[in-house]
C-alpha atoms as a PDB file:
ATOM      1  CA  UNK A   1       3.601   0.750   1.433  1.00  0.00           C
ATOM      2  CA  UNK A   2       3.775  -1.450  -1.348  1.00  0.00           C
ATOM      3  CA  UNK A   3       1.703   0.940  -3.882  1.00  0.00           C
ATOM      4  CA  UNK A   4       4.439   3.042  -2.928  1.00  0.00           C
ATOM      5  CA  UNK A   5       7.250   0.645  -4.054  1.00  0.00           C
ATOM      6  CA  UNK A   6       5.272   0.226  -6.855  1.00  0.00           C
ATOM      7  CA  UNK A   7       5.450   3.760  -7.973  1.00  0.00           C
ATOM      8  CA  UNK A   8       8.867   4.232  -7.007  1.00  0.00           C
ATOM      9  CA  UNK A   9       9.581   1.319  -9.365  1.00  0.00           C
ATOM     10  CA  UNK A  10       7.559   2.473 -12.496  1.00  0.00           C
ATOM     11  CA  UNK A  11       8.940   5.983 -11.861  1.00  0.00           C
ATOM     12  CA  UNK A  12      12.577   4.843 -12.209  1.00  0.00           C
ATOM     13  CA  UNK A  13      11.980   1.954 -15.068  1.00  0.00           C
ATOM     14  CA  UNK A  14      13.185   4.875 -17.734  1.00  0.00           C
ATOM     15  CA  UNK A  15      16.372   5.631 -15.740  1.00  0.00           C
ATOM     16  CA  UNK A  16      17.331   2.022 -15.580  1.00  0.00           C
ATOM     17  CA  UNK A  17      16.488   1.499 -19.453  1.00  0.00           C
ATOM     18  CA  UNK A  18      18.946   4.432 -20.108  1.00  0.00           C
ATOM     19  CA  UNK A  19      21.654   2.957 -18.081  1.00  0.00           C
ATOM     20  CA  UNK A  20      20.876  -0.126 -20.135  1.00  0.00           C
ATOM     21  CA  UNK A  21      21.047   1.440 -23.162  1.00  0.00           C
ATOM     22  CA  UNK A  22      24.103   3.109 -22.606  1.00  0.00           C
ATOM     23  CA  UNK A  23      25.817  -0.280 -21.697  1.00  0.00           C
ATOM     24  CA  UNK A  24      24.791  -1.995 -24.498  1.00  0.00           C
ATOM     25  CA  UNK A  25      25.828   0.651 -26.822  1.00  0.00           C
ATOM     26  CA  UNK A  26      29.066   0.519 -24.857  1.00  0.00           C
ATOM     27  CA  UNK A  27      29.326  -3.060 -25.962  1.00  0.00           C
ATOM     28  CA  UNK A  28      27.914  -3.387 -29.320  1.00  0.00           C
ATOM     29  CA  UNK A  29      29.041   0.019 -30.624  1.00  0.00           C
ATOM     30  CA  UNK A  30      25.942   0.456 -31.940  1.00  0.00           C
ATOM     31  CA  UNK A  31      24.222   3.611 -30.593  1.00  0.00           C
ATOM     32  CA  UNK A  32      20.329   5.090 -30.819  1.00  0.00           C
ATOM     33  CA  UNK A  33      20.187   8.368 -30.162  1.00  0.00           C
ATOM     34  CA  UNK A  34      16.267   9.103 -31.287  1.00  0.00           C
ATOM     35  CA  UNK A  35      14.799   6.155 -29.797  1.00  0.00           C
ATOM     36  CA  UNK A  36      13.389   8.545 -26.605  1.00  0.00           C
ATOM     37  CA  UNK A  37      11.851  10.891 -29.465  1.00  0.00           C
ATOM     38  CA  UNK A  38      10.116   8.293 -31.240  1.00  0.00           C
ATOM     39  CA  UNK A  39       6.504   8.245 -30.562  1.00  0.00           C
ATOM     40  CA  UNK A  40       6.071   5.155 -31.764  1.00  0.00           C
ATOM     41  CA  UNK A  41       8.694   3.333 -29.532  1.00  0.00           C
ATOM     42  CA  UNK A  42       6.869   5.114 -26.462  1.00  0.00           C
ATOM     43  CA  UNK A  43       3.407   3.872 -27.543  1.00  0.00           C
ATOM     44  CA  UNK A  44       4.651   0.118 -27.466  1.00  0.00           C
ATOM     45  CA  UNK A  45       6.185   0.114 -24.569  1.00  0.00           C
ATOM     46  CA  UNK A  46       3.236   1.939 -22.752  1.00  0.00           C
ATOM     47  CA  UNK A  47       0.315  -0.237 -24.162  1.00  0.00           C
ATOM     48  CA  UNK A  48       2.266  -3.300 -23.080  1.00  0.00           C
ATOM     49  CA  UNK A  49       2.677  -1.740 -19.367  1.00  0.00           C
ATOM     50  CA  UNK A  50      -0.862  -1.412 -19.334  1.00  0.00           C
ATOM     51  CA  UNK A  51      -2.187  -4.357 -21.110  1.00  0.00           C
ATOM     52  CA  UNK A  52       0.170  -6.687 -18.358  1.00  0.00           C
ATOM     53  CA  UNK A  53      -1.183  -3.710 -15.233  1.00  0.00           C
ATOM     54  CA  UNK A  54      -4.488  -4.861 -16.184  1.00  0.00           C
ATOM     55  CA  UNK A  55      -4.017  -8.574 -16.721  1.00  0.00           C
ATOM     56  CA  UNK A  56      -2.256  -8.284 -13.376  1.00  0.00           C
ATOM     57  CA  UNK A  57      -5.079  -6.235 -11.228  1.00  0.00           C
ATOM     58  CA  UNK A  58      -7.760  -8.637 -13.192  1.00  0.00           C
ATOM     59  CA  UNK A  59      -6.153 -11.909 -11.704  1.00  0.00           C
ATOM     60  CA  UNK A  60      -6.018 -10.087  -8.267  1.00  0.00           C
ATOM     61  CA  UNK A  61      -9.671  -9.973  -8.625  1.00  0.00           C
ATOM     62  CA  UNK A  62     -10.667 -13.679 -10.449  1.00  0.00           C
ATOM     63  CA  UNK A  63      -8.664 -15.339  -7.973  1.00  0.00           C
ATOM     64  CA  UNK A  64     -10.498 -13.092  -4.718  1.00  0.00           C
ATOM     65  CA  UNK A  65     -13.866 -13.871  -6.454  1.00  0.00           C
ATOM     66  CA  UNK A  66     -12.889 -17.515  -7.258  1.00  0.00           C
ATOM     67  CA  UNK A  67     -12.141 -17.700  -3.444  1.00  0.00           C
ATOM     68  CA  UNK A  68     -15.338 -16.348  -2.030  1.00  0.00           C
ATOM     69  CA  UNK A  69     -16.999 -17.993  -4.081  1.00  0.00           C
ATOM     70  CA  UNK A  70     -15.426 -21.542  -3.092  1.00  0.00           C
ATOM     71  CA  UNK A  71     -15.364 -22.249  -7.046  1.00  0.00           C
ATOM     72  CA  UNK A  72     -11.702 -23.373  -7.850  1.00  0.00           C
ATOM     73  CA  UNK A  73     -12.796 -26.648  -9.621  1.00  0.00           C
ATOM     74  CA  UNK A  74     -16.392 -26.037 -10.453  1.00  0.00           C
ATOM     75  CA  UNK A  75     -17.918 -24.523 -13.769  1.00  0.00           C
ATOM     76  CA  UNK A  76     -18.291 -21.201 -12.042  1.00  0.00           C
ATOM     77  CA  UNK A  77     -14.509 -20.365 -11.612  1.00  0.00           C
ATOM     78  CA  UNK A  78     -13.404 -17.520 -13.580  1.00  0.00           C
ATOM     79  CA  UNK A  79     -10.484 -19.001 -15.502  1.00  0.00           C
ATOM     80  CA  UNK A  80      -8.030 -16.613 -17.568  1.00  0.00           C
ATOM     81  CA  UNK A  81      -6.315 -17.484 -20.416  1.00  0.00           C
ATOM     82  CA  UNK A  82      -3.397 -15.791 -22.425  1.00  0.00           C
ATOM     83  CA  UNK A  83      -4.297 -15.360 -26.469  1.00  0.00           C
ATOM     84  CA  UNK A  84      -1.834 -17.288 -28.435  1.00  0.00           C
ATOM     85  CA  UNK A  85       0.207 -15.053 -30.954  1.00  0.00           C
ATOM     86  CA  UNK A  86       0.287 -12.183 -29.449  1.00  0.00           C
ATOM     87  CA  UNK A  87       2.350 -10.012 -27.301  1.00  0.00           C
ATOM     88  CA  UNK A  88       0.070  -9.949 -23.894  1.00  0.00           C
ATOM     89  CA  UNK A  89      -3.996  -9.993 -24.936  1.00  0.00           C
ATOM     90  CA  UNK A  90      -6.020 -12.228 -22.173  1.00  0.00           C
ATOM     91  CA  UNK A  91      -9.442 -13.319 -21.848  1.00  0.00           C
ATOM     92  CA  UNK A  92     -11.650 -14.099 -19.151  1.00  0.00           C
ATOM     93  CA  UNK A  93     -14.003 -16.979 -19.576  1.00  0.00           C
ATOM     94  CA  UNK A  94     -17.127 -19.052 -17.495  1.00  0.00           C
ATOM     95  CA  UNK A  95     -19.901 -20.305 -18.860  1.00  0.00           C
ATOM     96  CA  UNK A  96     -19.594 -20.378 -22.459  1.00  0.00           C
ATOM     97  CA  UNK A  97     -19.096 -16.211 -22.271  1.00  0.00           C
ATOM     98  CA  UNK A  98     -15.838 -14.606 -22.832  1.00  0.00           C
ATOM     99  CA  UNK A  99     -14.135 -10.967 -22.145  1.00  0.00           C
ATOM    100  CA  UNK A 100     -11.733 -10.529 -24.266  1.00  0.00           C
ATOM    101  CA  UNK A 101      -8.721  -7.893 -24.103  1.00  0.00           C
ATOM    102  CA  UNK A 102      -6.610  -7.170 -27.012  1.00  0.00           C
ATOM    103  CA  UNK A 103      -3.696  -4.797 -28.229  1.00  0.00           C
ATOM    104  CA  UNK A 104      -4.994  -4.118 -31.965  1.00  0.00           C
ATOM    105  CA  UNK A 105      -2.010  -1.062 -32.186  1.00  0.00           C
ATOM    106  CA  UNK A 106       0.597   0.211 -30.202  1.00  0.00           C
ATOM    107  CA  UNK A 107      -2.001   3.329 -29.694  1.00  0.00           C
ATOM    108  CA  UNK A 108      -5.183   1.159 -29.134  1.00  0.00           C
ATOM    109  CA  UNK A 109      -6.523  -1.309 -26.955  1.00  0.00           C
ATOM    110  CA  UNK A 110      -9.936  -2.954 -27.297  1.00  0.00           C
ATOM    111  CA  UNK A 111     -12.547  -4.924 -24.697  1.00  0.00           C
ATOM    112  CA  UNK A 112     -15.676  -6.716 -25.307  1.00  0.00           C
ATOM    113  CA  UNK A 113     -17.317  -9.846 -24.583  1.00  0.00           C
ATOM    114  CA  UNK A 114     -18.127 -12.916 -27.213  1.00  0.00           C
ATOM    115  CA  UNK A 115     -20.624 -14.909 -26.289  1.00  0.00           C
ATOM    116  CA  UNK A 116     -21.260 -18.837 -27.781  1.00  0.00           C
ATOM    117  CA  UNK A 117     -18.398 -17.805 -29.794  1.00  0.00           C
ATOM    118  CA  UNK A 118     -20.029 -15.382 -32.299  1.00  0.00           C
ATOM    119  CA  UNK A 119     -22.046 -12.992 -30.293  1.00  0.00           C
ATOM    120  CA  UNK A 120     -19.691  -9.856 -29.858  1.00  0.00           C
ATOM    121  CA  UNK A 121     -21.220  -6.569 -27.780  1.00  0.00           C
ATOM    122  CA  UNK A 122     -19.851  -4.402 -24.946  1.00  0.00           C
ATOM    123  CA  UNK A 123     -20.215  -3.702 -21.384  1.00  0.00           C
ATOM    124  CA  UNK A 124     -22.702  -1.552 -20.172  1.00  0.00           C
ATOM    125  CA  UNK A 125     -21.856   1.826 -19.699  1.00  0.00           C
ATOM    126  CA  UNK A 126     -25.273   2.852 -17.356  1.00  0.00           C
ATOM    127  CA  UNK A 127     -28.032   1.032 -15.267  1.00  0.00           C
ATOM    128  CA  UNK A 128     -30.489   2.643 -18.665  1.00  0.00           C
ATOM    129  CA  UNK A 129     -28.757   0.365 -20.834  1.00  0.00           C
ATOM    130  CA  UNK A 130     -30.953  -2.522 -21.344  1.00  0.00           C
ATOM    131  CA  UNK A 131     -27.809  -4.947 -23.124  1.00  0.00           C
ATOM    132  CA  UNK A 132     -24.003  -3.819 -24.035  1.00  0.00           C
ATOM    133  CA  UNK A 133     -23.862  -2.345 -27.978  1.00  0.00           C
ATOM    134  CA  UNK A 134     -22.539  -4.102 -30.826  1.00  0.00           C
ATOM    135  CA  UNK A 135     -18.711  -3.962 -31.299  1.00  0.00           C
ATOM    136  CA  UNK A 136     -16.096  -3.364 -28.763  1.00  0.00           C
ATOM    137  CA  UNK A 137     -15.209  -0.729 -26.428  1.00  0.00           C
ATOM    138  CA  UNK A 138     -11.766   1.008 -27.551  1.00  0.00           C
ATOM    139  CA  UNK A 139      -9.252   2.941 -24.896  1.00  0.00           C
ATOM    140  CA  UNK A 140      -6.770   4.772 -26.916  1.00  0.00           C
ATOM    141  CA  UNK A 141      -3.878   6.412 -25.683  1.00  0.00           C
ATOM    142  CA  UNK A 142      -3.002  10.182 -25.537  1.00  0.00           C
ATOM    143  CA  UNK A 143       0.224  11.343 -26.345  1.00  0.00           C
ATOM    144  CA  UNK A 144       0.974  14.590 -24.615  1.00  0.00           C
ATOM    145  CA  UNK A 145       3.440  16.881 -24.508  1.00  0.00           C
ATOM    146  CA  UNK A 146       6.995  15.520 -23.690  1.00  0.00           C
ATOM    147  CA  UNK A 147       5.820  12.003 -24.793  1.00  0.00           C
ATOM    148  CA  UNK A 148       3.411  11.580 -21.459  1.00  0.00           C
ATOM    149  CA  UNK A 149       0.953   9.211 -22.337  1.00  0.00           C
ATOM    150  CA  UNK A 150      -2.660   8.470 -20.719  1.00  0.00           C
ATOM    151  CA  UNK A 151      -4.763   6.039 -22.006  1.00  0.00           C
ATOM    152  CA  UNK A 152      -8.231   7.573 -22.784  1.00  0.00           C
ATOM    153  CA  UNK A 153     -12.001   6.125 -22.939  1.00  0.00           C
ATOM    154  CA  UNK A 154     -13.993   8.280 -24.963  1.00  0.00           C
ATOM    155  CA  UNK A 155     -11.702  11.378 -24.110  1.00  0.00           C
ATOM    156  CA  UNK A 156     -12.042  10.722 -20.485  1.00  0.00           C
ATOM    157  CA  UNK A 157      -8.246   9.375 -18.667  1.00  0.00           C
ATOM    158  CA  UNK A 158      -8.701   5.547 -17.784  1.00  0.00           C
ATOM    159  CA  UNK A 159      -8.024   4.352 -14.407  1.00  0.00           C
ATOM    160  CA  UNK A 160      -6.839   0.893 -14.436  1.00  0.00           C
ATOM    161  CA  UNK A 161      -8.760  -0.497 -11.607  1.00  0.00           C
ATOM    162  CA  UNK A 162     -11.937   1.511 -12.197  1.00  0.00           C
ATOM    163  CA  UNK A 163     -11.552  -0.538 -15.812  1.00  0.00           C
ATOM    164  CA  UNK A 164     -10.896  -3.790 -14.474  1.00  0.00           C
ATOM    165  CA  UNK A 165     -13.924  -3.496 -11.691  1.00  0.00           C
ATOM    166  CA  UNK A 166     -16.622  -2.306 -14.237  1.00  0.00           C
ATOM    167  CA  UNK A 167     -15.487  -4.943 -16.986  1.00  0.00           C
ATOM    168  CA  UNK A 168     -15.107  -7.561 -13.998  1.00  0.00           C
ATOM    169  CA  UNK A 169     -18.458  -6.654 -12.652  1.00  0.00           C
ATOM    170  CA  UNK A 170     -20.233  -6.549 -16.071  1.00  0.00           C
ATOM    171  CA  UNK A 171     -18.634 -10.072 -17.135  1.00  0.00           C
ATOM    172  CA  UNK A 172     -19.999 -11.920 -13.870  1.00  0.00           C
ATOM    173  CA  UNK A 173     -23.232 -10.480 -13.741  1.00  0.00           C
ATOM    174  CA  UNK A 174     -23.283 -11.854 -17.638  1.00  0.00           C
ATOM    175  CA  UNK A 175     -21.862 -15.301 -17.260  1.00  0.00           C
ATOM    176  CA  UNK A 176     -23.745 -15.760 -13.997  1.00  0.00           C
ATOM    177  CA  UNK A 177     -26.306 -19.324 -14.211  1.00  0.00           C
END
């Protein structure tokens, strides 16, 4: 029931901005008629969505993980941390190894790990990769027609918790003692 309020909510957030809109415009006399056609506008409002959707389903699962694992105050908690300076980029760290998730554009958002601060490589992608590759993964978004966006990995349409349970996965089994 509640991933049902949950949709109902993020299917009605543009209605509400509208009526928003329209009262401030009301008020301020100042009025935007483009801002729905601008692509740009779209893309920043849908990267932060899904930049604070995963931060959210992440700390769902660090804090079920910290639990079962009994490790709120020892060096094996999963702690998360909010990157000063920006909008809504978080990192994950234990044990010296970090997961990092930034918003480099309003199109493009990038994860990878650093490890003893200067090491950067990826996740794994199959069981035949022996480490992660240089660099950082990138999931880009899509914009389709009538300004629908998806957010894309390699083509393919991201699902948010499919992300946040490889990534999660990937960063435990690295940071693991």
């Amino acid at each position: 029931m509640d991933q049902l309020n949950q949709q109902k909510e993020v299917s009605t957030k543009w209605i509400e901005s509208l009526a928003l809109e329209e009262i401030n415009m009301e008020e301020s006399g100042v009025v935007n008629f483009n801002d729905h056609l601008n692509p740009l506008h779209m893309l920043e409002e849908s990267s932060i969505d899904f930049m604070d959707e995963l931060r959210e389903k992440f700390e769902i699962f660090v804090s079920k993980f910290n639990e079962y694992r009994g490790s709120h105050q020892s060096g094996s908690a999963i702690k998360i941390f909010k990157i000063s300076n920006t909008i809504n980029d978080f990192m994950l760290f234990r044990n010296s190894l970090r997961l990092i998730i930034a918003r480099k554009a309003a199109d493009l958002i990038t994860i990878g790990f650093l490890a003893n601060g200067k090491e950067v490589f990826s996740a794994r992608l199959r069981s035949t990769d022996s480490s992660g590759s240089q660099g950082v993964h990138e999931v880009r978004a899509h914009l389709g027609p009538f300004n629908d966006i998806t957010w894309r990995f390699n083509g393919e349409v991201v699902e948010p918790e499919a992300l946040v349970r490889h990534y999660l996965s990937e960063f435990i089994r690295n940071s693991a003692r």
